[in-house]
C-alpha atoms as a PDB file:
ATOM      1  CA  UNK A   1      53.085 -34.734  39.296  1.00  0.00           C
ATOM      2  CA  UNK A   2      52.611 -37.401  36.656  1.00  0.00           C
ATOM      3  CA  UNK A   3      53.685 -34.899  33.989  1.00  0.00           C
ATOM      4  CA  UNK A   4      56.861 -34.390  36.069  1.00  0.00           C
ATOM      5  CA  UNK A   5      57.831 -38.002  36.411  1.00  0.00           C
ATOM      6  CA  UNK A   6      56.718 -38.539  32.541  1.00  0.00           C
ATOM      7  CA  UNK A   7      59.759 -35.379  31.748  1.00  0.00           C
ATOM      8  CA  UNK A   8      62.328 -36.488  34.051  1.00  0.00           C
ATOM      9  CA  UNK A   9      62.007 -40.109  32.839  1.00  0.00           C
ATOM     10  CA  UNK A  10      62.650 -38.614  29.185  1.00  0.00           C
ATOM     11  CA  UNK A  11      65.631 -36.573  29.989  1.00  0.00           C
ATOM     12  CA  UNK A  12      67.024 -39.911  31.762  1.00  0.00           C
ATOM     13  CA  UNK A  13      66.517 -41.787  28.863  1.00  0.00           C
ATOM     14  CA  UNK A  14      67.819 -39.350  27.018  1.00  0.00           C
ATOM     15  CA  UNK A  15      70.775 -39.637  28.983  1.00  0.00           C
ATOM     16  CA  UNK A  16      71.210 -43.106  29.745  1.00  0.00           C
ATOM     17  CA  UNK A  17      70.861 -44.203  25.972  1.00  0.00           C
ATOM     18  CA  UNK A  18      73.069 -41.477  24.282  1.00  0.00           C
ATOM     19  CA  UNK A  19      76.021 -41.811  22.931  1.00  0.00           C
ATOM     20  CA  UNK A  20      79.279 -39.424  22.635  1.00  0.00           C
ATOM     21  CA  UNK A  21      81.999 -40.365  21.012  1.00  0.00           C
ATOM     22  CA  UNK A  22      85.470 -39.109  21.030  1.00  0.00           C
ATOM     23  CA  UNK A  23      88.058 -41.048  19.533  1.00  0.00           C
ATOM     24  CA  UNK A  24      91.278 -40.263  17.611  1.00  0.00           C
ATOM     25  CA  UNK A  25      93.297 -43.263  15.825  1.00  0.00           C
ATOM     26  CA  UNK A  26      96.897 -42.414  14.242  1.00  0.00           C
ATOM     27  CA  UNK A  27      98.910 -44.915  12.357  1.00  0.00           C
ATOM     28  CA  UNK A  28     102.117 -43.800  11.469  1.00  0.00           C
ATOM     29  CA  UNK A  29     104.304 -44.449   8.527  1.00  0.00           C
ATOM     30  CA  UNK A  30     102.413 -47.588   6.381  1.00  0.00           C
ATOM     31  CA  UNK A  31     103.926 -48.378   3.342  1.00  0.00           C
ATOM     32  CA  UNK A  32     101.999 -49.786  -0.051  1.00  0.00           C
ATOM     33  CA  UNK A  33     104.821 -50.530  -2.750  1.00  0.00           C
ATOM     34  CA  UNK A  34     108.069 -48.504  -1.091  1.00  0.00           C
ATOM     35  CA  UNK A  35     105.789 -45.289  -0.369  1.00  0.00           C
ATOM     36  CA  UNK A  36     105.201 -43.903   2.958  1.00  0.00           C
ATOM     37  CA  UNK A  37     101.810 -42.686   4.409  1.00  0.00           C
ATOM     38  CA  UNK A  38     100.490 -41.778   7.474  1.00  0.00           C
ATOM     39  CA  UNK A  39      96.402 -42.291   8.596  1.00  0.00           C
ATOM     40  CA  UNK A  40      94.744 -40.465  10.860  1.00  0.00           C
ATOM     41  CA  UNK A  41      91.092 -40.808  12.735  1.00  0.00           C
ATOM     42  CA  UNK A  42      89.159 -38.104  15.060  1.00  0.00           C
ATOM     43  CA  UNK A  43      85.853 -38.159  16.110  1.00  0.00           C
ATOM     44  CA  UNK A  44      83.658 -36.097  18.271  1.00  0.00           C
ATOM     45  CA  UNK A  45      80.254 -36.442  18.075  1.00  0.00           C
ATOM     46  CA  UNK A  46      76.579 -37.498  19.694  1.00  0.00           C
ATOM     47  CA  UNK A  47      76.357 -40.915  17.772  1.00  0.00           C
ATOM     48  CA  UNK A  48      73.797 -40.446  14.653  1.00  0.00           C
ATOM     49  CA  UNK A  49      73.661 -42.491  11.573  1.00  0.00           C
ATOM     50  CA  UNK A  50      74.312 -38.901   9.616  1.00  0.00           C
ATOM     51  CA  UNK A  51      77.438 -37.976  11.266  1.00  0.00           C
ATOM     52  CA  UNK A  52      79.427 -35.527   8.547  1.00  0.00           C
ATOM     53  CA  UNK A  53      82.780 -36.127   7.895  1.00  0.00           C
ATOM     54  CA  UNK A  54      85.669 -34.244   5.762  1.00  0.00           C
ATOM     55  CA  UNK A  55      88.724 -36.269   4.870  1.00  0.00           C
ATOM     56  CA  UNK A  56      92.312 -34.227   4.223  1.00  0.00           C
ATOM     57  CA  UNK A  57      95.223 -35.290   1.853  1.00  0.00           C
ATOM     58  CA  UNK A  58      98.313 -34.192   2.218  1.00  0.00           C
ATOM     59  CA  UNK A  59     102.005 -34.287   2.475  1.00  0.00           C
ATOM     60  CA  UNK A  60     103.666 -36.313   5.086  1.00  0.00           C
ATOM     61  CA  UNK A  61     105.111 -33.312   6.292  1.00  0.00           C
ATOM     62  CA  UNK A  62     101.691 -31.326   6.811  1.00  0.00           C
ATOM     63  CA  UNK A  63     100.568 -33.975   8.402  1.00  0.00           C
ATOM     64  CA  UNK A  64     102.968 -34.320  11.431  1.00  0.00           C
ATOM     65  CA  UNK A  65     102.552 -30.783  11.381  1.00  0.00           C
ATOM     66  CA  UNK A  66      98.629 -30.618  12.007  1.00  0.00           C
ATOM     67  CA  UNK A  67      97.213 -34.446  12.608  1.00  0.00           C
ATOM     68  CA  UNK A  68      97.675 -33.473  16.739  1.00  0.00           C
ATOM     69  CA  UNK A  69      96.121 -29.498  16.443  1.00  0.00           C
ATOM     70  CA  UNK A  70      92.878 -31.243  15.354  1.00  0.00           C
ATOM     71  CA  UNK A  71      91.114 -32.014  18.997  1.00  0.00           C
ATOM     72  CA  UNK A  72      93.012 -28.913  19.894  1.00  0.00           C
ATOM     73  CA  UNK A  73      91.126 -26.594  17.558  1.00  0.00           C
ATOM     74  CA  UNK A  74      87.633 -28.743  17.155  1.00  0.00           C
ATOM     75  CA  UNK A  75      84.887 -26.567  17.997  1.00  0.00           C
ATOM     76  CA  UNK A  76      81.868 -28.162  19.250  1.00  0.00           C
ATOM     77  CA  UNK A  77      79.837 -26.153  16.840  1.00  0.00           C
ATOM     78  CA  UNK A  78      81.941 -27.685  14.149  1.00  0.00           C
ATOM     79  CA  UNK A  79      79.672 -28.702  10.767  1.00  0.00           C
ATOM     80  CA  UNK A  80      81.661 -31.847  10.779  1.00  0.00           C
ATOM     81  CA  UNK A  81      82.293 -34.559  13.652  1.00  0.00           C
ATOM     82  CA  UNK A  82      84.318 -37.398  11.685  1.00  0.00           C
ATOM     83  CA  UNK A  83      87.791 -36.010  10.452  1.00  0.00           C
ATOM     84  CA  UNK A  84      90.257 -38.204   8.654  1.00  0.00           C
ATOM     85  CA  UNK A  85      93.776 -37.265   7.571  1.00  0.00           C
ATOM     86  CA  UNK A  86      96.285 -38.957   5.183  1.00  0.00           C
ATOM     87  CA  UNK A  87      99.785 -38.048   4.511  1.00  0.00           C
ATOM     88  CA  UNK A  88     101.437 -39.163   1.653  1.00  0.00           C
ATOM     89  CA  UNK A  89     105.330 -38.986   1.148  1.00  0.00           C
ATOM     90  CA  UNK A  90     105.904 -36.075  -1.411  1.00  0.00           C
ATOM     91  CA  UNK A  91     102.687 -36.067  -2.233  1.00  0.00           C
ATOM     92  CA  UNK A  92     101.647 -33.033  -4.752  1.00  0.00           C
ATOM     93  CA  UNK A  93      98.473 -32.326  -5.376  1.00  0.00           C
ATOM     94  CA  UNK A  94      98.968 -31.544  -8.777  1.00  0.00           C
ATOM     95  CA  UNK A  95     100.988 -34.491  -9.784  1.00  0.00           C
ATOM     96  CA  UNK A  96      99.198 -37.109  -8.400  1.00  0.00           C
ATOM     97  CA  UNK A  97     100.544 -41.030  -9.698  1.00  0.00           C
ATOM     98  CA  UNK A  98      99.415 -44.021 -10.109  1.00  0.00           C
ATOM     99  CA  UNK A  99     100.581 -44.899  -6.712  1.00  0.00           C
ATOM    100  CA  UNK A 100      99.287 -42.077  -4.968  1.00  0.00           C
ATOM    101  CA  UNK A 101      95.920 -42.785  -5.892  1.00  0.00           C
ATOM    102  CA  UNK A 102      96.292 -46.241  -4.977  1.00  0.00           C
ATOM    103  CA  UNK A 103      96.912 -45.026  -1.271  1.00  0.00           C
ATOM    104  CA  UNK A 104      94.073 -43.215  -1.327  1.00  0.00           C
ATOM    105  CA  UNK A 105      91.708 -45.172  -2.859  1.00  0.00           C
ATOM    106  CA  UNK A 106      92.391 -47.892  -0.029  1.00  0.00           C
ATOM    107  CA  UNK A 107      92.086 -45.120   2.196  1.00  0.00           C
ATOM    108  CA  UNK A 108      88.762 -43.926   1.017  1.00  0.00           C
ATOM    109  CA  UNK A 109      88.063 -47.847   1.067  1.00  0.00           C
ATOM    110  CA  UNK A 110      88.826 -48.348   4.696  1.00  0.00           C
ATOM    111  CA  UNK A 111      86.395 -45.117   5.604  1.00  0.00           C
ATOM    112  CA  UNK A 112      83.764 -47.011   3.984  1.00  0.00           C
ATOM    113  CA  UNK A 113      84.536 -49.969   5.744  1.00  0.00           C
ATOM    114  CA  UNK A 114      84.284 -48.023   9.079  1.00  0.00           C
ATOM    115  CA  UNK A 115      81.185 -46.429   8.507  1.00  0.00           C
ATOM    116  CA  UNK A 116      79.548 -49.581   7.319  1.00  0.00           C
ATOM    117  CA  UNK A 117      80.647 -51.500  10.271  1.00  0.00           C
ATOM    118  CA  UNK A 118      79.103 -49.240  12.697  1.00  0.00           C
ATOM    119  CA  UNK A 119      75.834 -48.564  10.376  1.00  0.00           C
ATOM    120  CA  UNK A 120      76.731 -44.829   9.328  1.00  0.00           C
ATOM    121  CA  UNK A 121      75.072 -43.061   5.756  1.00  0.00           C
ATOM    122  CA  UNK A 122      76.635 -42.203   3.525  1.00  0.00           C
ATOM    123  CA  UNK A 123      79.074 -44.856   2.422  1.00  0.00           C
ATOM    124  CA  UNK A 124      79.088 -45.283  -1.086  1.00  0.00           C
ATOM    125  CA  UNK A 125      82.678 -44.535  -3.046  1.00  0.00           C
ATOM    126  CA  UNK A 126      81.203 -41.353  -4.930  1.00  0.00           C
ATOM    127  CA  UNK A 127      79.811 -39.551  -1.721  1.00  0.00           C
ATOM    128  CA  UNK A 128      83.095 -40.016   0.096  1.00  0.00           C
ATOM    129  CA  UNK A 129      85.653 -39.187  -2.713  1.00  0.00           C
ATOM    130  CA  UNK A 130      83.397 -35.735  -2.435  1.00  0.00           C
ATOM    131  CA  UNK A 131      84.309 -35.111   1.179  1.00  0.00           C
ATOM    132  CA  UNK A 132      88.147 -35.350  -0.523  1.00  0.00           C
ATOM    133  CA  UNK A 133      89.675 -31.698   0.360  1.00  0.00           C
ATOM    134  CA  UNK A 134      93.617 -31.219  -0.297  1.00  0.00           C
ATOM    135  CA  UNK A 135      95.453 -29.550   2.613  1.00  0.00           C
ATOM    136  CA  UNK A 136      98.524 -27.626   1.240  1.00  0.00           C
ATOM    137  CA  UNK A 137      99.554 -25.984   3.991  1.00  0.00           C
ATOM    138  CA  UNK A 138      98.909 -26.423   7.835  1.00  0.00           C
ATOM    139  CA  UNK A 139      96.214 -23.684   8.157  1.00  0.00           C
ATOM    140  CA  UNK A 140      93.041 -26.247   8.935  1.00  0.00           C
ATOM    141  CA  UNK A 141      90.898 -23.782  10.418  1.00  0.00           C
ATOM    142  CA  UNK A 142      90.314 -22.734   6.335  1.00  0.00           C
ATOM    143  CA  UNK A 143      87.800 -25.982   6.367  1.00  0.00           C
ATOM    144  CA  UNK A 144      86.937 -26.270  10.383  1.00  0.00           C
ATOM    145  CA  UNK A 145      85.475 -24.189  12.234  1.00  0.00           C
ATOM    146  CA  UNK A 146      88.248 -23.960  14.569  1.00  0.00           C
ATOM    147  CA  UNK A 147      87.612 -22.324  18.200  1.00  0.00           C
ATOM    148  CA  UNK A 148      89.798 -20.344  19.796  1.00  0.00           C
ATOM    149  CA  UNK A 149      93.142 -21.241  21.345  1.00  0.00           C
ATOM    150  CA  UNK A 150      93.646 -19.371  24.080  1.00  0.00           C
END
């Protein structure tokens, strides 16, 4: 009996002091210096201080394209749980300006002020700029692991 109580006190605990998180944040058209960009923020995960994360960069088209397909196609069994997305006005990957990275530099900066504020890993400038993937068309499921839309 005692090992019973001891077990369901654990899975209550378990319970009571977990946390999930599901959360999606989208600011539309900001401007730095006359150019247009678009953030946005999903999350799905059991809080942990090692919570992956891939960030996108892409056009502003692609990104009112695919920024709402994200919760849509998140799989639970997904390797990431933090997924942010920035759309840049005629943004090329290829031809990238001065201006462009300045957008995403502040980007990147405002990840790292997130995960600082709520104590994630992780958050120095290097390890961040190498979650950086470029999205050139609106096929996400090529870096989640989408599930199926039925």
């Amino acid at each position: 009996m005692k090992k019973h109580l001891i077990l369901i006190f654990l899975f209550l605990s378990i319970y009571i002091f977990s946390q999930n998180i599901k959360c999606e944040t989208t600011d539309y058209v900001k401007n730095i210096d006359n150019r247009e960009y678009s953030t946005y923020q999903y999350i799905n995960s059991s809080y942990s201080q090692s919570r992956p994360l891939i960030i996108f960069i892409t056009s502003s088209d692609i990104f009112m394209k695919v920024h709402e397909k994200v919760p849509i196609i998140f799989s639970s069994k997904q390797e990431y749980t933090d997924v942010y997305l920035l759309g840049i006005k005629n943004f090329n990957k290829n031809n990238i300006d001065q201006l462009d990275e300045k957008i995403i530099k502040n980007f990147i900066d405002d990840i790292i002020k997130y995960r600082n504020f709520h104590n994630l890993q992780q958050n120095n400038i290097e390890f961040i700029s190498s979650r950086v993937s470029y999205l050139e068309d609106n096929n996400l499921c090529k870096f989640l692991n989408c599930k199926r839309v039925r």
